[in-house]
Protein backbone atom coordinates (compact mmCIF):
# COMPACT_ATOMS: atom_id res chain seq x y z
CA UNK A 1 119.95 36.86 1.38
CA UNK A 2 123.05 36.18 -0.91
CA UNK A 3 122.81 33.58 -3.45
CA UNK A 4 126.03 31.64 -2.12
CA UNK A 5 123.81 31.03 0.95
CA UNK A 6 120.90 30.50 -1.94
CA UNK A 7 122.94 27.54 -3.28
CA UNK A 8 123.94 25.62 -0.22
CA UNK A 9 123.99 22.13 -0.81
CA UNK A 10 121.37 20.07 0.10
CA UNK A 11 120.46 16.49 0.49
CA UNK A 12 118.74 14.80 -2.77
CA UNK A 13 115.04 16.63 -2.87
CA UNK A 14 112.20 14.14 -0.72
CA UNK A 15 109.62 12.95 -2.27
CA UNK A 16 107.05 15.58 -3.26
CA UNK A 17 103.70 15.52 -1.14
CA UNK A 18 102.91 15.46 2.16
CA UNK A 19 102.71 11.75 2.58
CA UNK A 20 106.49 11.60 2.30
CA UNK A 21 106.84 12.59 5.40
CA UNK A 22 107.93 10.85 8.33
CA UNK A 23 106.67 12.26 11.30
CA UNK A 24 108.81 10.19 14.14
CA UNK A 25 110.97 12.21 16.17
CA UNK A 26 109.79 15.54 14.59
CA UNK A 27 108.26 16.70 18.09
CA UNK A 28 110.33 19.60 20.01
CA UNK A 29 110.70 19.95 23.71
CA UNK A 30 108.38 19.63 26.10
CA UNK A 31 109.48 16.19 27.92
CA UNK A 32 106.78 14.22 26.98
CA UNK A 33 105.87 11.69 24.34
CA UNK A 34 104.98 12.81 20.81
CA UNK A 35 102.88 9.94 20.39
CA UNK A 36 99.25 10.46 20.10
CA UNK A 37 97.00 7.90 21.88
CA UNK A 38 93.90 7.01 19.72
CA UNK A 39 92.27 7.07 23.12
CA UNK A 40 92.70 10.55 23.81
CA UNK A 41 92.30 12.36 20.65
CA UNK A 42 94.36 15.76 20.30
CA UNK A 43 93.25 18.86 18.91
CA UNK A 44 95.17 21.70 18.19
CA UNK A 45 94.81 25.36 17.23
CA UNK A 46 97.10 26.89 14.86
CA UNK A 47 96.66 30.97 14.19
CA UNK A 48 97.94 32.43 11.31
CA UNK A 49 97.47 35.73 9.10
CA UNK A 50 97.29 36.84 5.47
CA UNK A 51 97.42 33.29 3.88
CA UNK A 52 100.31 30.66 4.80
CA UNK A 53 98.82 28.55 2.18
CA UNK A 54 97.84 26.27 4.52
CA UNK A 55 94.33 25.14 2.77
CA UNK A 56 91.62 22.71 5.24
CA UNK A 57 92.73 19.99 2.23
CA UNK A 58 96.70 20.48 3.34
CA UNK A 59 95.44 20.25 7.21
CA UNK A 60 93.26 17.22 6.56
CA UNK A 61 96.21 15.32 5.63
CA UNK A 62 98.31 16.07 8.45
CA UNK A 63 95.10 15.19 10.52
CA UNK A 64 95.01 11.61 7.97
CA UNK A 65 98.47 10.50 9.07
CA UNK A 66 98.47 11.44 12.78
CA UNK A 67 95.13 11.50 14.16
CA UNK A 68 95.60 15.55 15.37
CA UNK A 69 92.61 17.48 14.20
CA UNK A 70 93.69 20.91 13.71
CA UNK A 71 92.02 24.22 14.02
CA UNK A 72 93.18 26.70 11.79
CA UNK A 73 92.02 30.40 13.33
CA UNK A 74 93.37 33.36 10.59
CA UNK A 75 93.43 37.09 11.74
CA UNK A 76 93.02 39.66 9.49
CA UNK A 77 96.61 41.17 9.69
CA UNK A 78 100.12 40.99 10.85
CA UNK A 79 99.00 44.12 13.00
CA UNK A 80 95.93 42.06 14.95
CA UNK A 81 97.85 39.30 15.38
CA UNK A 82 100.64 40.94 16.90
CA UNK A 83 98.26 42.68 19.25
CA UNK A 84 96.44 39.18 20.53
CA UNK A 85 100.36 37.31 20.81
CA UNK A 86 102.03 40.07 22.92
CA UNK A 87 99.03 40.66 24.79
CA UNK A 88 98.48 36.77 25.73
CA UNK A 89 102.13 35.33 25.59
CA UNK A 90 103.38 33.63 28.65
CA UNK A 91 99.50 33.91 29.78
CA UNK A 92 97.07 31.90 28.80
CA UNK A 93 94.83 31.72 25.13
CA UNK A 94 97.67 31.55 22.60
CA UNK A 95 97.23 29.12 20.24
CA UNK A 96 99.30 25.50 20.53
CA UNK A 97 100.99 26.98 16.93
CA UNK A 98 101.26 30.96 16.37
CA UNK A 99 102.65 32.19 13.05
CA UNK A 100 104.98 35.22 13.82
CA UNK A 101 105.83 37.82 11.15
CA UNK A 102 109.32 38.97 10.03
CA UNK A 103 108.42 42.81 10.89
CA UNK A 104 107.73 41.64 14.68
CA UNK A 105 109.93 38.65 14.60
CA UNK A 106 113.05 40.52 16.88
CA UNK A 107 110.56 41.73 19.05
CA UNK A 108 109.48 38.26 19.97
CA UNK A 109 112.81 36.67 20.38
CA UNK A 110 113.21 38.94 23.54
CA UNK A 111 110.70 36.16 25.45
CA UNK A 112 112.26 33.35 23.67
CA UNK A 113 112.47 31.40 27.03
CA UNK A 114 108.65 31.26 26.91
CA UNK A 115 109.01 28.86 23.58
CA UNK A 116 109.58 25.66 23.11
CA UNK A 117 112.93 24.66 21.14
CA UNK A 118 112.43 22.82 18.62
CA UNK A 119 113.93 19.13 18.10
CA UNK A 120 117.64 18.81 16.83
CA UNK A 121 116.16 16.86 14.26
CA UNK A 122 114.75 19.80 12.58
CA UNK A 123 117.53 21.94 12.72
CA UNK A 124 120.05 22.56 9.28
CA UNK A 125 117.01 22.68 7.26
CA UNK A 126 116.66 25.85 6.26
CA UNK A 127 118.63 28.61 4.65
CA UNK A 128 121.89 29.97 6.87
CA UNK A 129 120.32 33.49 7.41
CA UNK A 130 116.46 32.24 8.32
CA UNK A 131 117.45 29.84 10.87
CA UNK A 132 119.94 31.90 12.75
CA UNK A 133 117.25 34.97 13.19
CA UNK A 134 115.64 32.00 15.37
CA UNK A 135 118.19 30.93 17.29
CA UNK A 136 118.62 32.16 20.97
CA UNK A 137 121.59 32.75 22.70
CA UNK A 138 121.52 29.66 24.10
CA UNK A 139 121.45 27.86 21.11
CA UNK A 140 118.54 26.97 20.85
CA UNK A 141 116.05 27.22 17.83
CA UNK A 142 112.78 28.51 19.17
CA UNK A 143 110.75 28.64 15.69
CA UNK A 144 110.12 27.07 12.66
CA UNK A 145 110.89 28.72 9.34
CA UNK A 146 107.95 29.16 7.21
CA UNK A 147 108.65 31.15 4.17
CA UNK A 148 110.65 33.91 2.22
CA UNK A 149 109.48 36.89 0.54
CA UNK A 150 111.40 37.73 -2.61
CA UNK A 151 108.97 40.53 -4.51
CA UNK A 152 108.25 40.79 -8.01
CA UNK A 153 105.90 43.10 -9.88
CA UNK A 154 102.42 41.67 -10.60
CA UNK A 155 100.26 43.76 -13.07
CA UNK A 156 97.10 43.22 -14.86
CA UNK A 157 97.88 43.17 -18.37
CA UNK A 158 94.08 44.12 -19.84
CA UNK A 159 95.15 47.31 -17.76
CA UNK A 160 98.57 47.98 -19.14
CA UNK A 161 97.28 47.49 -22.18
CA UNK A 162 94.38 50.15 -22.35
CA UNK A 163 97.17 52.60 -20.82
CA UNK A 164 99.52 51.52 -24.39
CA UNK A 165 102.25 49.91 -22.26
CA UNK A 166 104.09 46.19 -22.90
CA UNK A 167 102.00 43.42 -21.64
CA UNK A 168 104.52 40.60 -21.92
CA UNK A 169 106.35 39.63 -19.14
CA UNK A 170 109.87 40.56 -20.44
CA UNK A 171 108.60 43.71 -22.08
CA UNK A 172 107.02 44.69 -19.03
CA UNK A 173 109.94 43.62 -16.29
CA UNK A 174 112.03 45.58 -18.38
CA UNK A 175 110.70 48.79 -17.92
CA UNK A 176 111.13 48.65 -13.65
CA UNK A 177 115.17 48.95 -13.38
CA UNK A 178 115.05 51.48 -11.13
CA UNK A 179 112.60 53.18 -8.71
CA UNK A 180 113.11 56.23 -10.58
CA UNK A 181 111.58 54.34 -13.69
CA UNK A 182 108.72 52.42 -11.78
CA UNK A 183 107.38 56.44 -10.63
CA UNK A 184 107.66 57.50 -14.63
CA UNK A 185 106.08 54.10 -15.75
CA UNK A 186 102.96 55.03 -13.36
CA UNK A 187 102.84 59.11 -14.06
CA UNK A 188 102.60 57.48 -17.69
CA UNK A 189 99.83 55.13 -16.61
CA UNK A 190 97.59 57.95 -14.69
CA UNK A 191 98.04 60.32 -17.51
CA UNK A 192 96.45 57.71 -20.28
CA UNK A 193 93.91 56.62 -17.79
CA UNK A 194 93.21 58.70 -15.30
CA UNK A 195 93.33 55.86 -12.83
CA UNK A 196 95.48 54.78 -10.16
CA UNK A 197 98.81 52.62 -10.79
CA UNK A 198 99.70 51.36 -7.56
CA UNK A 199 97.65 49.60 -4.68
CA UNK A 200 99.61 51.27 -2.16
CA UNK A 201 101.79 53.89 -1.26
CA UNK A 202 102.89 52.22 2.23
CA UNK A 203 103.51 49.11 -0.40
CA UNK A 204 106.43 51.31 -1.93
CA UNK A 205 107.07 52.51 1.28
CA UNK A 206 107.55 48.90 2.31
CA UNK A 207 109.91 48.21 -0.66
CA UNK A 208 112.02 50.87 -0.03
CA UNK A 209 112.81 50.59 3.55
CA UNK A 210 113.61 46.48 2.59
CA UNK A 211 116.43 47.56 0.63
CA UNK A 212 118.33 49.10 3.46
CA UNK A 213 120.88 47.56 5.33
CA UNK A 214 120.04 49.71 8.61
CA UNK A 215 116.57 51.75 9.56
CA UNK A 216 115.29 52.42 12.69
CA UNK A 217 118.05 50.69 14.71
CA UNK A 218 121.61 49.32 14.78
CA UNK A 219 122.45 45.86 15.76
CA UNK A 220 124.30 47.68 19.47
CA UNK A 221 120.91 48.47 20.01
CA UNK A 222 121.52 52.47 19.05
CA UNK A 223 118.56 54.20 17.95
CA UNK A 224 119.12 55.53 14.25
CA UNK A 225 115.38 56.26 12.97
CA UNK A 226 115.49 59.78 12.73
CA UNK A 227 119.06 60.47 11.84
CA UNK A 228 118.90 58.20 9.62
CA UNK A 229 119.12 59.95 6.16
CA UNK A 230 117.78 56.97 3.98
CA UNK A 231 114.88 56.56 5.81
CA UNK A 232 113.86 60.20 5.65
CA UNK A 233 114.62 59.70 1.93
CA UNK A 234 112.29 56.88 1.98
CA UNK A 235 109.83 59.09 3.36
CA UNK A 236 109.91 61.84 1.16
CA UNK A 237 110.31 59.57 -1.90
CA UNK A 238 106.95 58.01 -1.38
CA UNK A 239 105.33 61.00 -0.22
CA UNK A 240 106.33 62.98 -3.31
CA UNK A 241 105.99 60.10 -5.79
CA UNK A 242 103.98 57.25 -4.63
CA UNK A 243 101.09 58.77 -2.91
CA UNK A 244 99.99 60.73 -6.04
CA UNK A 245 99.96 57.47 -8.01
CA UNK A 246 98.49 55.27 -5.72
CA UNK A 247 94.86 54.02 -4.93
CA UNK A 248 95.15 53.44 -1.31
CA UNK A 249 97.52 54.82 1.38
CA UNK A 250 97.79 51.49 3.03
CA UNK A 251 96.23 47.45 2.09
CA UNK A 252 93.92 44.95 3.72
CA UNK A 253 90.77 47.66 4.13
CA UNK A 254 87.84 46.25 2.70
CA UNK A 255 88.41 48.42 -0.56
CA UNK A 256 91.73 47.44 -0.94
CA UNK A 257 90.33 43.84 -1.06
CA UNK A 258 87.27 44.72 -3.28
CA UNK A 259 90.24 46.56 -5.82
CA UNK A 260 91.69 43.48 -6.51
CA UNK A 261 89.02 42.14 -8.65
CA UNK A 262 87.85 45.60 -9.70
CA UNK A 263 91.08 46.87 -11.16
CA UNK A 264 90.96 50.26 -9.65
CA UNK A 265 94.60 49.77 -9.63
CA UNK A 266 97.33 48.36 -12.15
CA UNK A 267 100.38 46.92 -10.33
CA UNK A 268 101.37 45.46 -7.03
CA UNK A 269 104.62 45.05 -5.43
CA UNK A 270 104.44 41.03 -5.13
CA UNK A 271 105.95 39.05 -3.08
CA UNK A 272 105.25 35.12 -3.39
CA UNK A 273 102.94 35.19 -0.87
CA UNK A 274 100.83 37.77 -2.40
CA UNK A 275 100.00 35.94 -5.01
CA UNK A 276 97.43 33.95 -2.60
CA UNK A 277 96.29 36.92 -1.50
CA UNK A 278 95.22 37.97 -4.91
CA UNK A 279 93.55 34.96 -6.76
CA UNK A 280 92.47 34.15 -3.38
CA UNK A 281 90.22 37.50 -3.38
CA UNK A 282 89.69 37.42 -6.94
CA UNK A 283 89.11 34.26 -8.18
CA UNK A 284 86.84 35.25 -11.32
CA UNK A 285 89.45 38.07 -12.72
CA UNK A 286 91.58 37.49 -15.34
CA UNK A 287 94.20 39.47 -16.60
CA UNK A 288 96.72 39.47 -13.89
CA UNK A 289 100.40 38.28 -14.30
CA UNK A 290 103.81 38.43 -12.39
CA UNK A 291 107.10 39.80 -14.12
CA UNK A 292 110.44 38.88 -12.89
CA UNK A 293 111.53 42.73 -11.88
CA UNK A 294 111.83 44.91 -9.16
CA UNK A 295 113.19 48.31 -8.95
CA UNK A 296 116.32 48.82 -7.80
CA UNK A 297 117.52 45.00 -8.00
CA UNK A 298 115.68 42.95 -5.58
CA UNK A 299 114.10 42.84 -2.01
CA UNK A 300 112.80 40.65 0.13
CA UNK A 301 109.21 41.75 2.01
CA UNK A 302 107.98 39.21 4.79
CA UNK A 303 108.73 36.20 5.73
CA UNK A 304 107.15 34.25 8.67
CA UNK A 305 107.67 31.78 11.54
CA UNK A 306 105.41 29.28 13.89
CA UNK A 307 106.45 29.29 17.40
CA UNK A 308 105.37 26.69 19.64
CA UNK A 309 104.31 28.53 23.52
CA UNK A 310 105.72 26.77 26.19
CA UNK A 311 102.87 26.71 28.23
CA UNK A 312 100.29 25.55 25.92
CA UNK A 313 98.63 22.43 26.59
CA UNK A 314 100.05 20.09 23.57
CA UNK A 315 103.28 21.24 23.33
CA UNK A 316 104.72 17.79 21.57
CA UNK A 317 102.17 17.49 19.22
CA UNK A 318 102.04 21.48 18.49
CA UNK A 319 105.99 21.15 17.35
CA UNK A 320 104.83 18.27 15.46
CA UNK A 321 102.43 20.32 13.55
CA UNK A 322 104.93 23.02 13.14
CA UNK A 323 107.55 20.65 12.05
CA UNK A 324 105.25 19.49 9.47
CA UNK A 325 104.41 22.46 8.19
CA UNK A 326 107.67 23.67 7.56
CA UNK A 327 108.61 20.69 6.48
CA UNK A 328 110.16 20.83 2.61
CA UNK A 329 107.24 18.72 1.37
CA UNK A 330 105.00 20.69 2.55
CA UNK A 331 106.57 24.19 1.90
CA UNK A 332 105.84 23.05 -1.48
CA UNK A 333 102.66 22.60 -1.13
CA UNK A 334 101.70 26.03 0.86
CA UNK A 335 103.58 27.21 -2.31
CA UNK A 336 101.33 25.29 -4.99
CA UNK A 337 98.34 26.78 -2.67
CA UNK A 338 98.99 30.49 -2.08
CA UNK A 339 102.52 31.44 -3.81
CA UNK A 340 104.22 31.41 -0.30
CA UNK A 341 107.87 31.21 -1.51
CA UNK A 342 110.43 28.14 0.51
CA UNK A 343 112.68 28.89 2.82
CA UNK A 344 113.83 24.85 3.15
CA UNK A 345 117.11 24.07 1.35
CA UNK A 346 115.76 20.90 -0.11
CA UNK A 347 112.19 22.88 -1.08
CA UNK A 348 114.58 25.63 -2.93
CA UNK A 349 116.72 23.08 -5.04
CA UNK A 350 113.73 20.77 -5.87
CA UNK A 351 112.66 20.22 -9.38
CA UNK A 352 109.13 20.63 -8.59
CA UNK A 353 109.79 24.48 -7.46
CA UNK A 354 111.61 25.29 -10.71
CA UNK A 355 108.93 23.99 -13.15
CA UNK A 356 105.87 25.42 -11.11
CA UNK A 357 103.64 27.74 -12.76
CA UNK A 358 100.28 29.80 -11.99
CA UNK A 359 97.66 29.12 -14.19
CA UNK A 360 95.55 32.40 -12.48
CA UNK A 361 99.04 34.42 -13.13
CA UNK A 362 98.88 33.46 -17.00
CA UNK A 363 100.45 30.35 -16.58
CA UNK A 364 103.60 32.41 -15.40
CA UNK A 365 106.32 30.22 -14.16
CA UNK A 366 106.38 31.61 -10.56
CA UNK A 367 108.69 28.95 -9.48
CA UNK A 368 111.69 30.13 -12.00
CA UNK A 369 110.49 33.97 -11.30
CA UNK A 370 110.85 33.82 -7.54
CA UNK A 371 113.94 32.28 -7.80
CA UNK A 372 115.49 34.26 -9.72
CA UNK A 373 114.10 37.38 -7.79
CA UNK A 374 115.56 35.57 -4.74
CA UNK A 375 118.73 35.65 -5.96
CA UNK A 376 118.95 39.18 -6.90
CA UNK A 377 118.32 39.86 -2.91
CA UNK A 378 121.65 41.76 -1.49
CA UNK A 379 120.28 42.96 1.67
CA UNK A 380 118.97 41.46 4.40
CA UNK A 381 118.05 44.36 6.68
CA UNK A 382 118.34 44.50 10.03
CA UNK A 383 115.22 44.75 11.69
CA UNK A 384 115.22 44.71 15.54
CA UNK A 385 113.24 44.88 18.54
CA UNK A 386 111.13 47.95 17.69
CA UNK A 387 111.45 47.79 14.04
CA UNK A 388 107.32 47.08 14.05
CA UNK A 389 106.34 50.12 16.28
CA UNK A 390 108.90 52.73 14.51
CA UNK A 391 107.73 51.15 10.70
CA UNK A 392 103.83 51.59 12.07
CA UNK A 393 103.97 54.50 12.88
CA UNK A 394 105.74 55.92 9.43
CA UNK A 395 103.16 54.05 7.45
CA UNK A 396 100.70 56.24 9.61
CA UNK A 397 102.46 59.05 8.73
CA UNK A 398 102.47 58.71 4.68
CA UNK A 399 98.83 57.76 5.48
CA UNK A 400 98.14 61.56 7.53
CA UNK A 401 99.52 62.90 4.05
CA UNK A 402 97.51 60.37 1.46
CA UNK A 403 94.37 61.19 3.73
CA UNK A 404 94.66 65.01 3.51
CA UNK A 405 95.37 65.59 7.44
CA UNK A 406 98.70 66.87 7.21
CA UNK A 407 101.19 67.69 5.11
CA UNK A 408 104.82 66.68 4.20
CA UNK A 409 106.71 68.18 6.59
CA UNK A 410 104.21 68.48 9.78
CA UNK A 411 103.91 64.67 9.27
CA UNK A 412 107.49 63.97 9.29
CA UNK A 413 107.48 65.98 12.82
CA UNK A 414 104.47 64.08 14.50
CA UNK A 415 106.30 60.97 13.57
CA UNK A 416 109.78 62.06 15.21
CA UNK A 417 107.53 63.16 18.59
CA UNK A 418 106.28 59.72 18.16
CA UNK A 419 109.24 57.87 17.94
CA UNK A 420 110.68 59.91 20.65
CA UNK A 421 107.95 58.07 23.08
CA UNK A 422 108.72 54.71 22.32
């Protein structure tokens, strides 16, 4: 993302809350009538992962102004809830809303025919970039934008302390210019602890391999992944620097989770929508913040959609759920609840977005942060149709070194053989 498509003019900012919202006209296709008949109440299933922000208080009011009660269903990860939408699309037992992540979002738009567009009403809300990734060849916009993922650092001060390094936010974004410096700055942390730094070395990973233009494929459709210099770079990089710093290979084990409140580590890579993920799992621990830095200049990790099947049973009043949801109002909201960052013009540009703070993150002012680590994104890498299966299987293989099972090079190998299959 560049900040001149950042700063695209917008209408004046709505209202803030959800009750701003006008619902009327907001359903997609489907042929039918949006309206719901108090006769024949409407339920709806919406499946998500990680944490949209989307609380049972946020879903209550949609439920308040339209009547739709709405089952919210959350997998675990991206990864399981990948495996349930490919394995059920076009079939039968998706739900009427599906939440689609960036990482598997090209793979999707291959069976965009088996969505339903979304109303022209809708459409010009977002930034440039976001909506286009959704648009079919045909025009048509087949999901709803949900949020961006510009990544700062988040770190528990009480930690950095103990190790004798900078605890205030400047202090401490000041000392993560470049990759090169966020390796020392941990190699300094182990060796005055003896603990951990990082979560994760597939994190790093992760935040690498978003700062590159090109990966695993070219936009022709040419297969790059293992000629690609950067990527092996990538590779090695993390092998040789971030694995011996890091607590876990990968996140979301049950560990991982338990580390959050039990400061086995010191920093995280942090996108907004981390942030969620964080006080959500550690509500009692204090000492975390969120500095506006990331090595290397910016990068943006995540990023999600709803889609709407086109065989599901309420398709109007599914796209007006996901309408509402991505709605600015309540992008605002989501980002009040979890730290899930806007990616609606009007939601960007608001007032309400550039004063917010976190009281759990220190009272940082996330809102001014994220914004400003938005606009230090310069790459918006290309990530297409098997961009999920090539990444997986990398992340397994910095994982078969973490874990002991192979080493450097013979891991490197079993990942080319692997790639080789897909």
């Amino acid at each position: 993302m560049n900040s001149r498509a950042f700063r695209r003019s917008a209408a004046a900012v709505a209202a803030f809350g959800a009750s701003a919202i006008v619902l009327a006209g907001c359903a997609g296709s489907g042929g039918g009538d949006a309206t719901t008949d108090p006769d024949e109440p409407v339920t709806l299933t919406l499946a998500t992962f990680n944490d949209f922000g989307y609380t049972d208080e946020l879903l209550a009011e949609f439920t308040a102004e339209t009547g739709i009660e709405v089952v919210h269903n959350k997998a675990a990860t991206s990864n399981d809830a990948r495996a349930n939408f490919f394995q059920k699309l076009g079939k039968s037992g998706l739900a009427d809303v599906e939440a689609v992540e960036i990482d598997w979002f090209a793979e999707m738009m291959q069976y965009a025919d088996l969505l339903a567009p979304a109303g022209d009403d809708v459409k010009g809300r977002w930034l440039d970039w976001k909506e286009a990734s959704a648009t079919d060849q045909a025009g048509n916009l087949v999901a709803y934008g949900t949020d961006i993922g510009p990544q700062g650092i988040c770190y528990r001060a009480d930690l950095f302390e103990a190790a004798g390094l900078p605890t205030d936010r400047a202090e401490v974004g000041a000392l993560f210019g470049t990759w090169d410096d966020f390796f020392a700055v941990g190699e300094q942390y182990m060796e005055a602890t003896g603990e951990p730094f990082i979560d994760s070395a597939n994190a790093v990973l992760q935040g690498i391999m978003n700062q590159l233009e090109y990966t695993y494929e070219e936009p022709d459709g040419a297969i790059i992944a293992t000629e690609n210099p950067q990527v092996r770079d990538a590779y090695d990089t993390v092998v040789e620097r971030a694995v011996p710093i890091a607590a876990y290979s990968g996140q979301w084990s049950e560990d991982w989770f338990a580390s959050l409140a039990g400061g086995e580590f010191a920093a995280m890579l942090c996108p907004g929508w981390m942030l969620g993920v964080i006080s959500g799992n550690a509500p009692e621990t204090t000492g975390w913040d969120i500095a506006d830095a990331f090595p290397g200049g910016g990068g943006n990790w995540g990023g999600s959609y709803l889609v709407v099947p086109a065989n599901g049973a309420n398709v109007d009043a599914a796209a007006e759920l996901a309408a509402w949801l991505t709605s600015p109002e309540t992008q605002l909201q989501a980002f009040a609840n979890a730290g899930t960052f806007p990616s609606q013009i009007e939601a960007l540009e608001s007032p309400e977005l550039a004063a917010a703070t976190n009281e759990y993150f220190n009272d940082a002012p996330t809102g001014e942060i994220l914004t400003a680590r938005a606009e230090a994104i310069t790459v918006a890498p290309y990530k297409g149709p098997k961009y999920f299966q090539f990444h997986d299987a990398l992340q397994n293989a910095v994982t078969r070194v973490f874990d002991g099972l192979e080493d450097q090079e013979t891991s490197w190998d079993t990942w080319v053989t692997e790639v080789s299959a897909f």
